[in-house]
Structures are given as structure tokens and as C-alpha cells.
N, C-alpha and C. Protein backbone atom coordinates (compact mmCIF):
# COMPACT_ATOMS: atom_id res chain seq x y z
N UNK A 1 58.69 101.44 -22.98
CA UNK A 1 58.93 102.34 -21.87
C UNK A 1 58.79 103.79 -22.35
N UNK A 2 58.29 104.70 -21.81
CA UNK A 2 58.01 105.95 -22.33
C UNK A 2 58.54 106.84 -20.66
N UNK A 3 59.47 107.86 -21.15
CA UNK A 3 60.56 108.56 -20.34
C UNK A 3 60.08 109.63 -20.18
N UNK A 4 59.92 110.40 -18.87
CA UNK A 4 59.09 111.32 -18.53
C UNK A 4 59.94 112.18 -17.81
N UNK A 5 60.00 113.14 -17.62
CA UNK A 5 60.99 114.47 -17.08
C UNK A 5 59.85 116.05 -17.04
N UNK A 6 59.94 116.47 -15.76
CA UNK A 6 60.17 117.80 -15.53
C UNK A 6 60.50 118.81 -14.67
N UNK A 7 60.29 120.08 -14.79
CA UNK A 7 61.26 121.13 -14.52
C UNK A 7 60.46 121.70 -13.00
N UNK A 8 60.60 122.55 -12.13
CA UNK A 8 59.47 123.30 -11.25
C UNK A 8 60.93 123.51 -10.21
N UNK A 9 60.42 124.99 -9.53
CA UNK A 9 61.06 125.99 -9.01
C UNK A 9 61.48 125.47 -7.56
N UNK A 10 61.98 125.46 -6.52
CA UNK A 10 62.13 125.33 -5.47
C UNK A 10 63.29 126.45 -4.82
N UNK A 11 62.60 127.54 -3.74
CA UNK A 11 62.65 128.64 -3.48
C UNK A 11 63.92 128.21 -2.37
N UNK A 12 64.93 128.91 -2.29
CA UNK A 12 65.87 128.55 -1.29
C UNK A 12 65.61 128.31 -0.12
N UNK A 13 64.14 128.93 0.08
CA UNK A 13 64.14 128.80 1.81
C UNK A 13 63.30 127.22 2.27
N UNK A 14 63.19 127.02 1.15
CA UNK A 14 62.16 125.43 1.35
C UNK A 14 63.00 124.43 0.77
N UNK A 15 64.06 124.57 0.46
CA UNK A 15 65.20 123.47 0.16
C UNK A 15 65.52 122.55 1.03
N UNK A 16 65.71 123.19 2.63
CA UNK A 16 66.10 122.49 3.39
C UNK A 16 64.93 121.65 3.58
N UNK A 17 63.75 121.45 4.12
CA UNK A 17 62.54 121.09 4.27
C UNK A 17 61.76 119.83 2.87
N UNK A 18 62.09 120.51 2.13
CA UNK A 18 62.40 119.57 0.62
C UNK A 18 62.88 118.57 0.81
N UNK A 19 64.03 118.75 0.77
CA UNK A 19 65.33 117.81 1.05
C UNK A 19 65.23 116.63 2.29
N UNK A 20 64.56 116.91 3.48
CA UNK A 20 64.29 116.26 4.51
C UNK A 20 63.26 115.26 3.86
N UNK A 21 62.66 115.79 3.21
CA UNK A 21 60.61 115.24 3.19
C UNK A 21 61.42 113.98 2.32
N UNK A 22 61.98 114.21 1.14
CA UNK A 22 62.43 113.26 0.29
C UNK A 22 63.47 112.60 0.38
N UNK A 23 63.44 113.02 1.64
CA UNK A 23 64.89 111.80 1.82
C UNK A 23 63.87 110.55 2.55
N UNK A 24 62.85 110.48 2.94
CA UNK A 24 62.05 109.22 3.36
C UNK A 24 61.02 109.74 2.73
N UNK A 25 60.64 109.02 1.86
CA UNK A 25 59.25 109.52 1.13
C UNK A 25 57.99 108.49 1.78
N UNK A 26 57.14 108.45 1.83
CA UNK A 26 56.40 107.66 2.94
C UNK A 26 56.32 106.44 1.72
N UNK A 27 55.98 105.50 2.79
CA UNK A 27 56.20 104.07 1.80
C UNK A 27 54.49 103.64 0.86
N UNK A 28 53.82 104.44 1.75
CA UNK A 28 51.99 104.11 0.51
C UNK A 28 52.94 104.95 -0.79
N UNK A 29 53.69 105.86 -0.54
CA UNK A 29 53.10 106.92 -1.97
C UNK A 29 54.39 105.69 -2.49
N UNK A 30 55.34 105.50 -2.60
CA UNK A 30 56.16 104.69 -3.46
C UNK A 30 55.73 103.87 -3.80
N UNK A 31 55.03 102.74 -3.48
CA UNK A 31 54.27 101.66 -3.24
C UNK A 31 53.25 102.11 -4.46
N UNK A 32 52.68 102.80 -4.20
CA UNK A 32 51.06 103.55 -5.54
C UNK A 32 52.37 104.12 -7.22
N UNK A 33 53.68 104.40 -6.51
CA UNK A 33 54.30 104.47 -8.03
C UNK A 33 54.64 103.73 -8.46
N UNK A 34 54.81 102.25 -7.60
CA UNK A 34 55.31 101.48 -8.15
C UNK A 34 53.74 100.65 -8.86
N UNK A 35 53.16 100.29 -8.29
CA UNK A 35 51.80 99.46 -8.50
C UNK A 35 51.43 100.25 -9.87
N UNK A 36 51.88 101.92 -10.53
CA UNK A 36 51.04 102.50 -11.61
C UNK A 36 52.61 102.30 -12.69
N UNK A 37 53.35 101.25 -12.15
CA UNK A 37 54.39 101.06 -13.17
C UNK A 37 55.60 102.70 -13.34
N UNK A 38 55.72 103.48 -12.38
CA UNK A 38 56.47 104.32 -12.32
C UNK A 38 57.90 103.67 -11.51
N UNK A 39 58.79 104.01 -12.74
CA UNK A 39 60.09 102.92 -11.85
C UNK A 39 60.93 104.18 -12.21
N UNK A 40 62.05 103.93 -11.84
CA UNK A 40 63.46 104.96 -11.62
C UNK A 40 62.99 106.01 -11.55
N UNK A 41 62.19 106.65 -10.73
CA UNK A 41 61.67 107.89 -10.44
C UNK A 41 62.79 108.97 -9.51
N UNK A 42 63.49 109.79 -9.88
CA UNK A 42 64.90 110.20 -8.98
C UNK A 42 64.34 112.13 -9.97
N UNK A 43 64.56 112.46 -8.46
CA UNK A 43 64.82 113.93 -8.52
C UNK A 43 65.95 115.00 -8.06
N UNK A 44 66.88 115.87 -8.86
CA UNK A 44 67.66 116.41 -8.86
C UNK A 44 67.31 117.73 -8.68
N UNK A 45 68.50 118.53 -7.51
CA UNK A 45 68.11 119.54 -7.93
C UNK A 45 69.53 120.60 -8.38
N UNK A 46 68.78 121.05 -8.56
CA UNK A 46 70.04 122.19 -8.99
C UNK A 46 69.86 124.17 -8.86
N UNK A 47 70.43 124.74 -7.83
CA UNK A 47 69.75 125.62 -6.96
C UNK A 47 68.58 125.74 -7.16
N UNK A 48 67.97 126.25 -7.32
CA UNK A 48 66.57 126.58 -6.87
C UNK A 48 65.39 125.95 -8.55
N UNK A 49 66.01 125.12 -8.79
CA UNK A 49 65.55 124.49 -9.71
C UNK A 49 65.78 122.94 -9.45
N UNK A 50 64.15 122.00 -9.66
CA UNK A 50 64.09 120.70 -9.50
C UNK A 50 64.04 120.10 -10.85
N UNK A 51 64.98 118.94 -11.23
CA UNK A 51 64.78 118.09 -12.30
C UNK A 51 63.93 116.79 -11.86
N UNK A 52 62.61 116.44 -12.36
CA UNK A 52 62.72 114.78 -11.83
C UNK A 52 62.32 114.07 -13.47
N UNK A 53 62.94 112.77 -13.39
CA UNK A 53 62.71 111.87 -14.20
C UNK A 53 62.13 110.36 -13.47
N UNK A 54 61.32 109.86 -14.58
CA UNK A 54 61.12 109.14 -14.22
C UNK A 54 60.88 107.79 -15.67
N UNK A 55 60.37 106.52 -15.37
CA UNK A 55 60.04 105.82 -16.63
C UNK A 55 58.82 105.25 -16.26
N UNK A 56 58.20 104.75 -17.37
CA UNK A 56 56.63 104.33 -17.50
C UNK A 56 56.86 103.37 -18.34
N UNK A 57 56.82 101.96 -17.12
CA UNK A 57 56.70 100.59 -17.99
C UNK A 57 54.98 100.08 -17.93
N UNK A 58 54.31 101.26 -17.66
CA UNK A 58 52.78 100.30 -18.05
C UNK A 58 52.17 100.69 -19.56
N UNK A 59 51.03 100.39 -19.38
CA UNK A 59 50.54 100.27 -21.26
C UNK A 59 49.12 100.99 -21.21
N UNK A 60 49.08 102.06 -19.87
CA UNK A 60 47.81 102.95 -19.97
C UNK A 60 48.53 104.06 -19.13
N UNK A 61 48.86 104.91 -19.50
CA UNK A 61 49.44 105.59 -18.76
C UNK A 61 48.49 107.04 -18.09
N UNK A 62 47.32 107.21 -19.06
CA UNK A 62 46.29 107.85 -18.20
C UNK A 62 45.54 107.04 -16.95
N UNK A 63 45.50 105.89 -17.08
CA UNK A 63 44.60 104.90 -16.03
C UNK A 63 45.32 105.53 -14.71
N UNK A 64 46.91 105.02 -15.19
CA UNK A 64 47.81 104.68 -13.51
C UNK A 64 48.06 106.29 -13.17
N UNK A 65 48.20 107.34 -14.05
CA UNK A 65 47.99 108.98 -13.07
C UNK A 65 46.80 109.18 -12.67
N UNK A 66 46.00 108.29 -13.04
CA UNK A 66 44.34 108.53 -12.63
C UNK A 66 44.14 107.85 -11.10
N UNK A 67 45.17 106.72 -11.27
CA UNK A 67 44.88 106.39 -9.80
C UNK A 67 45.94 106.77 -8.84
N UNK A 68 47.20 107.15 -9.36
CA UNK A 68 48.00 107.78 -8.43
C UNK A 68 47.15 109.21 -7.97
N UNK A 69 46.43 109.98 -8.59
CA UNK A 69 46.31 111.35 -8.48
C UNK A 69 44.89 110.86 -7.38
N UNK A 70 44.07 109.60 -7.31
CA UNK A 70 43.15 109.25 -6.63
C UNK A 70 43.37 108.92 -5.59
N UNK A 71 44.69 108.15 -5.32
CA UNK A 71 45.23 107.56 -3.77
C UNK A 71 45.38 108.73 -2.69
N UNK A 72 45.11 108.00 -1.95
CA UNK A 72 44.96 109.32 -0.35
C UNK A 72 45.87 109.43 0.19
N UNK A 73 47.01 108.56 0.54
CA UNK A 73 48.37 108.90 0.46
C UNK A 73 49.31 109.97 -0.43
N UNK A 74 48.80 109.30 -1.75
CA UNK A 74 49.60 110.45 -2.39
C UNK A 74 49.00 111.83 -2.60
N UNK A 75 48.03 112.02 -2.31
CA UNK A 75 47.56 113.63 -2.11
C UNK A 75 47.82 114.01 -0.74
N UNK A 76 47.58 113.31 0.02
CA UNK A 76 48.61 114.21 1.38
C UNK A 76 50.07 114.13 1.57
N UNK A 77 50.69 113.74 0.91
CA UNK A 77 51.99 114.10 -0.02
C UNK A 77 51.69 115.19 -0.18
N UNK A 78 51.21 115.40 -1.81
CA UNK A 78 51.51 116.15 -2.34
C UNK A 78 50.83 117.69 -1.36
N UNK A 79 49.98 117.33 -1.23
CA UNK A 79 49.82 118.72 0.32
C UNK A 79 50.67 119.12 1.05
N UNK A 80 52.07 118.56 1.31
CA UNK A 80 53.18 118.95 2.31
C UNK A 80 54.04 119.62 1.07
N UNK A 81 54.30 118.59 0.09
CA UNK A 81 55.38 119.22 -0.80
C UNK A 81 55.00 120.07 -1.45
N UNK A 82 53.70 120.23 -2.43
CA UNK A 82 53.56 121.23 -3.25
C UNK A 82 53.51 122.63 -2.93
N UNK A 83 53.28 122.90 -1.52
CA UNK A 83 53.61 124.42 -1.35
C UNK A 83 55.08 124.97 -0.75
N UNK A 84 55.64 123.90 -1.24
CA UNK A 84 57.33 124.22 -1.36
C UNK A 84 57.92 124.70 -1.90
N UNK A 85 57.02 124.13 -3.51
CA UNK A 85 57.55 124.47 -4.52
C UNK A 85 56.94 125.33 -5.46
N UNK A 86 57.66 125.90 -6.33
CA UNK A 86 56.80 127.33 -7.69
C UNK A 86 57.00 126.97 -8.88
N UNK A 87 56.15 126.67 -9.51
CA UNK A 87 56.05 126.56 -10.95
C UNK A 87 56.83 127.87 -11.60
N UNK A 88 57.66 127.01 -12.66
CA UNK A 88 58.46 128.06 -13.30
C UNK A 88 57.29 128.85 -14.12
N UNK A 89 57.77 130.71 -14.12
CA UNK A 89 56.67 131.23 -14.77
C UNK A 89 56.70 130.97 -16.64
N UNK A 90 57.47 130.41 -17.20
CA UNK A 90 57.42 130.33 -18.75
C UNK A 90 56.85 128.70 -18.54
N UNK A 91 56.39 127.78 -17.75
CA UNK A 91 56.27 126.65 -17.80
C UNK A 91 55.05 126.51 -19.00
């Protein structure tokens, strides 16, 4: 298993909106983390800062971000959420 964690900004005014989106995450994109072996995937936040962890029980771990980052579900995901959020500037 190889344990994966990181850090990225979330601006107070998109917390609330955040918070909504991930409280039902649509069921393709869970479904594509689970199928690329991404299990206990849980994100914390802590004011305006997001923790997520997650674990990687597969045995290619470039293959399965290759096909999560390929699925069409999970890029229109990530089209709603990622302009929520700001990369910390020392990242």
C-alpha cells in the first residue's frame, strides 16, 4: 500500500460550495477511484486549508492516474471543484 496526502488552499468564500459538492460526490468519479485501487480517500479541512489522504492498493500507480485523469466524469469534476480551490504559493 503506498499512502498519499496533500495540501491546496480553499478561499473562505468557496467553502460553503466545497463543502456541498463533496458531500455527494457523483458516483462515476468514486467508482473510477475505486476501479484505479484508490481506497480511504477522505478530505479535511482546516480553515482555508484542505488536507486529503488517500491509499494506493494497486501495483501501477502511473497506469490508474492515467486513467482516472482520462475518465470524463472525473474531469468534469474536477471542472466544478478546481476553481474553488488555490494552490498554496510555496507548493
Amino acid at each position: 500500500m503506498i499512502r498519499l496526502a496533500s495540501v491546496i488552499g480553499l478561499p473562505a468564500e468557496n467553502a460553503e460550495e466545497y463543502e456541498r459538492l463533496h458531500a455527494a460526490v457523483w458516483p462515476a468519479v468514486l467508482e473510477r477511484l475505486r476501479a484505479s485501487h484508490m481506497t480511504n480517500y477522505s478530505i479535511f479541512r482546516h480553515g482555508e486549508l484542505l488536507f486529503s489522504y488517500l491509499e494506493y492498493t494497486g501495483d501501477d500507480l502511473d497506469a490508474d492516474n492515467a486513467a482516472i485523469a482520462a475518465d470524463e466524469a472525473t474531469r468534469q469534476w474536477w471542472a466544478v471543484c478546481e476553481p474553488l480551490q488555490r494552490p498554496l504559493q510555496d507548493r
